[in-house]
Protein backbone atom coordinates (compact mmCIF):
# COMPACT_ATOMS: atom_id res chain seq x y z
CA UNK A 1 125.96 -27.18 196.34
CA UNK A 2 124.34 -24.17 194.47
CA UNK A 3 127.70 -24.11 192.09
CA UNK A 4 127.58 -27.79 191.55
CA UNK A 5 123.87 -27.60 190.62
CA UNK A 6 124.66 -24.59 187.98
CA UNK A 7 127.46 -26.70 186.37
CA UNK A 8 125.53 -29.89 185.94
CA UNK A 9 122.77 -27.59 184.21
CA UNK A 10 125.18 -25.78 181.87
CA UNK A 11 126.40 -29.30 181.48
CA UNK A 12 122.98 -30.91 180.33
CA UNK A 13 122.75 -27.49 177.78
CA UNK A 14 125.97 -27.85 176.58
CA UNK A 15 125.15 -31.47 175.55
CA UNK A 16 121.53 -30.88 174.25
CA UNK A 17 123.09 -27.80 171.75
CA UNK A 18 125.74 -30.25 170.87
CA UNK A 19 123.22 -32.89 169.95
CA UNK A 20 121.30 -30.47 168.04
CA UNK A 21 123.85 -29.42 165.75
CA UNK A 22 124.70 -32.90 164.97
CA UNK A 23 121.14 -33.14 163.97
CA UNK A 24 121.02 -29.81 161.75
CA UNK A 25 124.47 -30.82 160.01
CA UNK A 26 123.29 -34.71 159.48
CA UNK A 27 125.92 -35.00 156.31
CA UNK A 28 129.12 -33.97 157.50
CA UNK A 29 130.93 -32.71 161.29
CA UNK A 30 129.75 -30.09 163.43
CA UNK A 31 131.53 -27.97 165.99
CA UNK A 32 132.00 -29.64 169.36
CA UNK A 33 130.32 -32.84 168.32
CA UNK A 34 130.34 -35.67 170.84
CA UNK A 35 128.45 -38.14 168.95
CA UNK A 36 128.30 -39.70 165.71
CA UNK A 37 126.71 -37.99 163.03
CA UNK A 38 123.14 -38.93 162.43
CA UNK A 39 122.93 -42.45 160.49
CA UNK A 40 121.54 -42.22 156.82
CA UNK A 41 122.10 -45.94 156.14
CA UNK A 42 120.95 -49.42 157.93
CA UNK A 43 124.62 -50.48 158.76
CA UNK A 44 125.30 -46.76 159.88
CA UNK A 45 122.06 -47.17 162.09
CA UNK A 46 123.35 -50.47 163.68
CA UNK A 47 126.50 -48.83 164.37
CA UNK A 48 124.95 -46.23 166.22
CA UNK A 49 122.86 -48.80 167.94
CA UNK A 50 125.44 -50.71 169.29
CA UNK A 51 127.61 -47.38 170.31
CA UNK A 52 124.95 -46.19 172.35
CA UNK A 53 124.39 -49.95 174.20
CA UNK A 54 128.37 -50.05 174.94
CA UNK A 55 127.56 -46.32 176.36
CA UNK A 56 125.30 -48.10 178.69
CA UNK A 57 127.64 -50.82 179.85
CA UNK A 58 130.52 -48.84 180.11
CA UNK A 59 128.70 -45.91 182.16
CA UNK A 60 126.88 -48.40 184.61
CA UNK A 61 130.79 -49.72 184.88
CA UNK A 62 132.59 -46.75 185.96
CA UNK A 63 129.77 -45.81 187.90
CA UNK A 64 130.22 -49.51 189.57
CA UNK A 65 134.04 -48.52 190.34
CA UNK A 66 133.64 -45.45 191.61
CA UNK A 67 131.04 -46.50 193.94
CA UNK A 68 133.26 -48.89 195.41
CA UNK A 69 136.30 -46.65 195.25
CA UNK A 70 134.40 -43.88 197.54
CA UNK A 71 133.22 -47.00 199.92
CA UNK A 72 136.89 -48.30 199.88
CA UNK A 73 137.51 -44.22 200.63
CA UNK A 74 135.33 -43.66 203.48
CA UNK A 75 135.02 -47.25 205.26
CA UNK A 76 138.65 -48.33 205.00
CA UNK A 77 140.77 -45.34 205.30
CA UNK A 78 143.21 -45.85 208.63
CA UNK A 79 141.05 -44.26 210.99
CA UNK A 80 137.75 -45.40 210.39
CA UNK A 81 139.11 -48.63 210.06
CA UNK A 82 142.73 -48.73 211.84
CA UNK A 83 142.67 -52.68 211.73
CA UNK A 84 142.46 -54.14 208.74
CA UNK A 85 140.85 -57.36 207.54
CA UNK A 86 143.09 -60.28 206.48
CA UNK A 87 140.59 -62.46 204.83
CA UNK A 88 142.39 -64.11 202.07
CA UNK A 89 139.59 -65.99 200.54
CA UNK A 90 135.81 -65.60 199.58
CA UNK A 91 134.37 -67.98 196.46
CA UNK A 92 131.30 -66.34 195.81
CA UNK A 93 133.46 -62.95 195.87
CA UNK A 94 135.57 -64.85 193.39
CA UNK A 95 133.30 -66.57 191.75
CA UNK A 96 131.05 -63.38 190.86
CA UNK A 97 133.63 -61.34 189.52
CA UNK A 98 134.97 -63.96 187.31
CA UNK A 99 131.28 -64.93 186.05
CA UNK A 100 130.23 -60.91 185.65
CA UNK A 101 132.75 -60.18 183.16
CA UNK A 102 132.20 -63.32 181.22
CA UNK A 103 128.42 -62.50 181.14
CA UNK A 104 129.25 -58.84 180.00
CA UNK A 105 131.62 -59.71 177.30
CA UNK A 106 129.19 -62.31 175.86
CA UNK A 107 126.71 -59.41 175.63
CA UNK A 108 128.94 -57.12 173.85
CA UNK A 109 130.46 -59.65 171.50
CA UNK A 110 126.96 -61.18 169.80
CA UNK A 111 125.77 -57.79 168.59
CA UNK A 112 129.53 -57.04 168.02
CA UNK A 113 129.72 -60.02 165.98
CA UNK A 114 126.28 -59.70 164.24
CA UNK A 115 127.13 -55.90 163.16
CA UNK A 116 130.30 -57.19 161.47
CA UNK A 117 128.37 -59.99 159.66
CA UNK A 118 125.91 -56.85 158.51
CA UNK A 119 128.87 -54.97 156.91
CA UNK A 120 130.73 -57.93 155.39
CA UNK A 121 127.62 -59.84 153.89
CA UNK A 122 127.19 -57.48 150.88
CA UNK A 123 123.76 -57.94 149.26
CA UNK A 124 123.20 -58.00 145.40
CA UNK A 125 124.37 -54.19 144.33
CA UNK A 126 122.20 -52.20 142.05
CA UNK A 127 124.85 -50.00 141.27
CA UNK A 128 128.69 -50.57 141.62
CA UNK A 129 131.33 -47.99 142.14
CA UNK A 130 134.64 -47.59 141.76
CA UNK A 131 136.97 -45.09 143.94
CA UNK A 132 140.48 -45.07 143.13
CA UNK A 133 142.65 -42.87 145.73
CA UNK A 134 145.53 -40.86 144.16
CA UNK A 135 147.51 -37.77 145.79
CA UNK A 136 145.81 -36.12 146.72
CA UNK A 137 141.67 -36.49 144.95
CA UNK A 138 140.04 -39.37 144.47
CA UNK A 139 138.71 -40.84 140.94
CA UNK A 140 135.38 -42.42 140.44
CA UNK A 141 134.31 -44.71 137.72
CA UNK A 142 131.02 -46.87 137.13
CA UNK A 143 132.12 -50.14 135.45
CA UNK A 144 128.34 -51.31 135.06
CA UNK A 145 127.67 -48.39 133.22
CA UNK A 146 130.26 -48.24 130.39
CA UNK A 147 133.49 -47.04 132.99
CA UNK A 148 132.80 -43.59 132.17
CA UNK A 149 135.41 -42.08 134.74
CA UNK A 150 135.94 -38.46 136.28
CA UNK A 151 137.87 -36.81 138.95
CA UNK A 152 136.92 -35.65 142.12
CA UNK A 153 139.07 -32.56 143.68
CA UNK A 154 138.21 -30.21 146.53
CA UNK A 155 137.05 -26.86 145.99
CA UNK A 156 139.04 -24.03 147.21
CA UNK A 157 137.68 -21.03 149.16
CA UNK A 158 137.30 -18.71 146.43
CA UNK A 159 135.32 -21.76 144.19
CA UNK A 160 132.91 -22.96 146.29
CA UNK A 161 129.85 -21.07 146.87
CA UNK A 162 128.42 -19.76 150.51
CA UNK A 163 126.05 -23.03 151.06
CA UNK A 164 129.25 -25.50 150.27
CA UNK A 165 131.12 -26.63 153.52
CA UNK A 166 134.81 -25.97 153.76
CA UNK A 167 137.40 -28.50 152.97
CA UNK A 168 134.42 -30.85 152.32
CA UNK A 169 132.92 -29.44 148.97
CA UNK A 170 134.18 -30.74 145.64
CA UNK A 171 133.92 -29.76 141.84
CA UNK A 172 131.96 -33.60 141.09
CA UNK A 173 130.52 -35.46 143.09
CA UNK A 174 129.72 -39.55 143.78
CA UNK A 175 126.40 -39.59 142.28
CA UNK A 176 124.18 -42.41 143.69
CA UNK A 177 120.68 -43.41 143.52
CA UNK A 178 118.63 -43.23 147.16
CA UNK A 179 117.41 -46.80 148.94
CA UNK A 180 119.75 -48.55 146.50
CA UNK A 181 122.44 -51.30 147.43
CA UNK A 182 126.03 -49.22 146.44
CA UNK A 183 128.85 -51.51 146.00
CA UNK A 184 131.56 -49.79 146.23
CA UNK A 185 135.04 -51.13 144.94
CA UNK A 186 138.35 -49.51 146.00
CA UNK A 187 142.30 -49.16 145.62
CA UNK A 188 145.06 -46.28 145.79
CA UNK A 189 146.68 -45.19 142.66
CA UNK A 190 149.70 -44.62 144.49
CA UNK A 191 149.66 -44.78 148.12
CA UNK A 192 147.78 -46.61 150.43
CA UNK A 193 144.05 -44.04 150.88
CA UNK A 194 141.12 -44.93 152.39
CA UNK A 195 137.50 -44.46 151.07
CA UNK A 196 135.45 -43.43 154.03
CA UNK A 197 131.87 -41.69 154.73
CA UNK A 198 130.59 -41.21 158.36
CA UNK A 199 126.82 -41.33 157.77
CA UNK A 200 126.70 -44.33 155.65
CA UNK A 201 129.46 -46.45 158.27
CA UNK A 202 131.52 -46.76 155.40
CA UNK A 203 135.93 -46.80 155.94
CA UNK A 204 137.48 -49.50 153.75
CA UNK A 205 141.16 -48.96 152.74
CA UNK A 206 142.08 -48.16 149.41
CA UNK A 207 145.83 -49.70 148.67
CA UNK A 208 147.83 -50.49 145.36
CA UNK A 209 147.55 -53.60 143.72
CA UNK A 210 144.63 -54.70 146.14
CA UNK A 211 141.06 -54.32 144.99
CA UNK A 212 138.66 -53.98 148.44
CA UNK A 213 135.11 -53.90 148.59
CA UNK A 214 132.38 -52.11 151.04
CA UNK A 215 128.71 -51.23 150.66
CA UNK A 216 125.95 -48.63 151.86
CA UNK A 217 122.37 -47.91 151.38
CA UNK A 218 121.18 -44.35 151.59
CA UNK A 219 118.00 -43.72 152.74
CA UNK A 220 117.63 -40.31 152.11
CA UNK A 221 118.71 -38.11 149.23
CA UNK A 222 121.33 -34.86 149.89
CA UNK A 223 124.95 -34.97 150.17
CA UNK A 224 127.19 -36.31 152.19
CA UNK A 225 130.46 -35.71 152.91
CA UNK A 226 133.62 -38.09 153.91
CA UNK A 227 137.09 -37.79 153.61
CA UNK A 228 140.62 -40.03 153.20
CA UNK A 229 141.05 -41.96 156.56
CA UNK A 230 144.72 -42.95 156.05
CA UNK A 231 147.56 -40.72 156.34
CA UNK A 232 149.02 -40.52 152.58
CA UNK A 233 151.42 -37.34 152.22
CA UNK A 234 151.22 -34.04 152.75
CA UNK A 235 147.76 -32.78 151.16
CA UNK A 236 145.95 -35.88 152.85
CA UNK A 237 144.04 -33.42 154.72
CA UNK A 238 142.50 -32.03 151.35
CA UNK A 239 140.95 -34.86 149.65
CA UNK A 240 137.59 -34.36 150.87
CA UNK A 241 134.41 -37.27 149.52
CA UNK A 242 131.25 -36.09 148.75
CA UNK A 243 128.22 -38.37 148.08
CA UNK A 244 125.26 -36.98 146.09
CA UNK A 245 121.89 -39.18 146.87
CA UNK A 246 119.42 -38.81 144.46
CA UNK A 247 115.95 -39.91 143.24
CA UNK A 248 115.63 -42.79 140.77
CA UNK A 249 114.55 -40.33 138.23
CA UNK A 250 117.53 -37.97 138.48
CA UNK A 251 120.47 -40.70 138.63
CA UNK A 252 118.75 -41.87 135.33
CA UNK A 253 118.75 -38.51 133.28
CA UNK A 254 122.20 -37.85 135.05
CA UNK A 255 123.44 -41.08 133.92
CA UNK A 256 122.20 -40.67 130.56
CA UNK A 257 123.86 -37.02 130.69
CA UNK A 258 127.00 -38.88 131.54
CA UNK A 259 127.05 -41.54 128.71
CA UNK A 260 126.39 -39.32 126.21
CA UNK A 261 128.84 -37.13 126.58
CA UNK A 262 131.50 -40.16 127.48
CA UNK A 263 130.74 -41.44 123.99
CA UNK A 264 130.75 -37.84 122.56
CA UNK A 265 134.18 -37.12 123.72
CA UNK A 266 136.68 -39.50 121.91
CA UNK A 267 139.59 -39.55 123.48
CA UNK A 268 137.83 -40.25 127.09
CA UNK A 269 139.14 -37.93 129.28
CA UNK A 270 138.40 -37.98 132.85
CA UNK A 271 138.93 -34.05 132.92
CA UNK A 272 136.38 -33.78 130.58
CA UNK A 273 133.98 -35.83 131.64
CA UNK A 274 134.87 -34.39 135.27
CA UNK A 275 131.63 -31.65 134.74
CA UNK A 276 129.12 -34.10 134.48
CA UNK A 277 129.62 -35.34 138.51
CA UNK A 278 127.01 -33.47 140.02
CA UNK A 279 128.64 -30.82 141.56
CA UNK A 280 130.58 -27.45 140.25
CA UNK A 281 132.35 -27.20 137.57
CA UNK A 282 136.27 -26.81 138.10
């Protein structure tokens, strides 16, 4: 008993220092996470919501089974029970476990449904992106603004500095304002990619001669950090997204900053405009 009471309070630790490094690293994985990262956008938020109400069900469920596995166990083994019981029929037996379910899938399937309506009903965008997925980076362009475009390509170790996350960090990031509707329009250059950020319950597929379309709000400035969902060749693993929320203010002067120097540089070269993106310079 004394062994079983140390390992369910080692367990309860374990899952409290877990949770708290989820918190501290809000924009991107942690070590030994076992939920999902913190939300930093409404549909991200409902997500969450309705993950932690199917925890509910689906605990209170096994927990359900068990008990009657361990009553099943005990009661009805051979000797406590050496004759068994041939009833062959019981209707409110039958009735209840065909009514139960029914009840419990209805409850799952109205927020289920209602969370899907959230992520598909795209409100009027302030500011619309464009992600194209190549192998192995992804390009970003801003067709409202003038389709200045630049390229997006992970840092190596000896690049980034000590504060930049490995395998996450790039030389330019997405640069987006904060509590603004993002509309966010994708497709692969080559192979089928897919555009996805954890904290804003983003993942929309990115494939060749398709255009798709997703959206987020951030609600609070930093960076965060997504990668290509869909296996696409042999660097897939490399092609890290990262998402710089800022104020108002700064996406104005940086988009000015990015303008200018799109209709400084003639020949419009995504390499050179690749600087202004927010992040280090390659």
């Amino acid at each position: 008993m004394q062994v079983f009471k140390r390992f369910i309070l080692l367990t309860i630790v374990f899952l409290g220092l877990a949770a708290g490094a989820g918190v501290a690293l809000a924009a991107q994985p942690a070590s030994w996470e076992l939920s999902l990262q913190p939300a930093a956008s409404p549909v991200m938020e409902s997500i969450v919501s309705f993950h932690n109400f199917l925890l509910v069900i689906i605990t209170a469920i096994t927990l359900f089974v068990l008990a009657l596995l361990l009553v099943v166990i005990v009661k009805f083994n051979a000797k406590a029970n050496p004759v068994p019981s041939k009833t062959t029929h019981n209707t409110v037996l039958e009735v209840a476990w065909t009514v139960v379910p029914v009840l419990i899938l209805t409850a799952i399937a109205v927020p289920s449904f209602r969370l899907l309506f959230t992520q598909l009903d795209f409100p009027p965008a302030d500011v619309t992106v464009k992600a194209t997925g190549k192998q192995w980076f992804w390009s970003y362009s801003y067709p409202d603004e003038g389709g200045f475009e630049f390229d997006s390509i992970m840092l190596s170790d000896k690049e980034r500095k000590p504060d930049q996350p490995r395998l996450l960090s790039v030389d330019n990031e997405l640069v987006v304002p904060v509590n603004k509707n993002v509309r966010v329009i994708t497709t692969g250059a080559d192979v089928i990619h897919a555009f996805a950020v954890p904290s804003f319950g983003v993942k929309m597929d990115s494939i060749p001669g398709r255009v798709n379309e997703t959206w987020f709000k951030a609600l609070r400035e930093g960076v965060y950090y997504g990668q290509c969902s869909e296996l696409c060749g042999k660097d897939h693993a490399f092609m890290p997204i990262a998402v710089r929320v800022v104020s108002d203010a700064d996406y104005a002067a940086w988009l000015d900053q990015a303008k200018k120097k799109y209709a400084s540089d003639k020949s419009g070269s995504p390499t050179a405009l690749a600087a202004i993106g927010g992040g280090a310079t390659r």
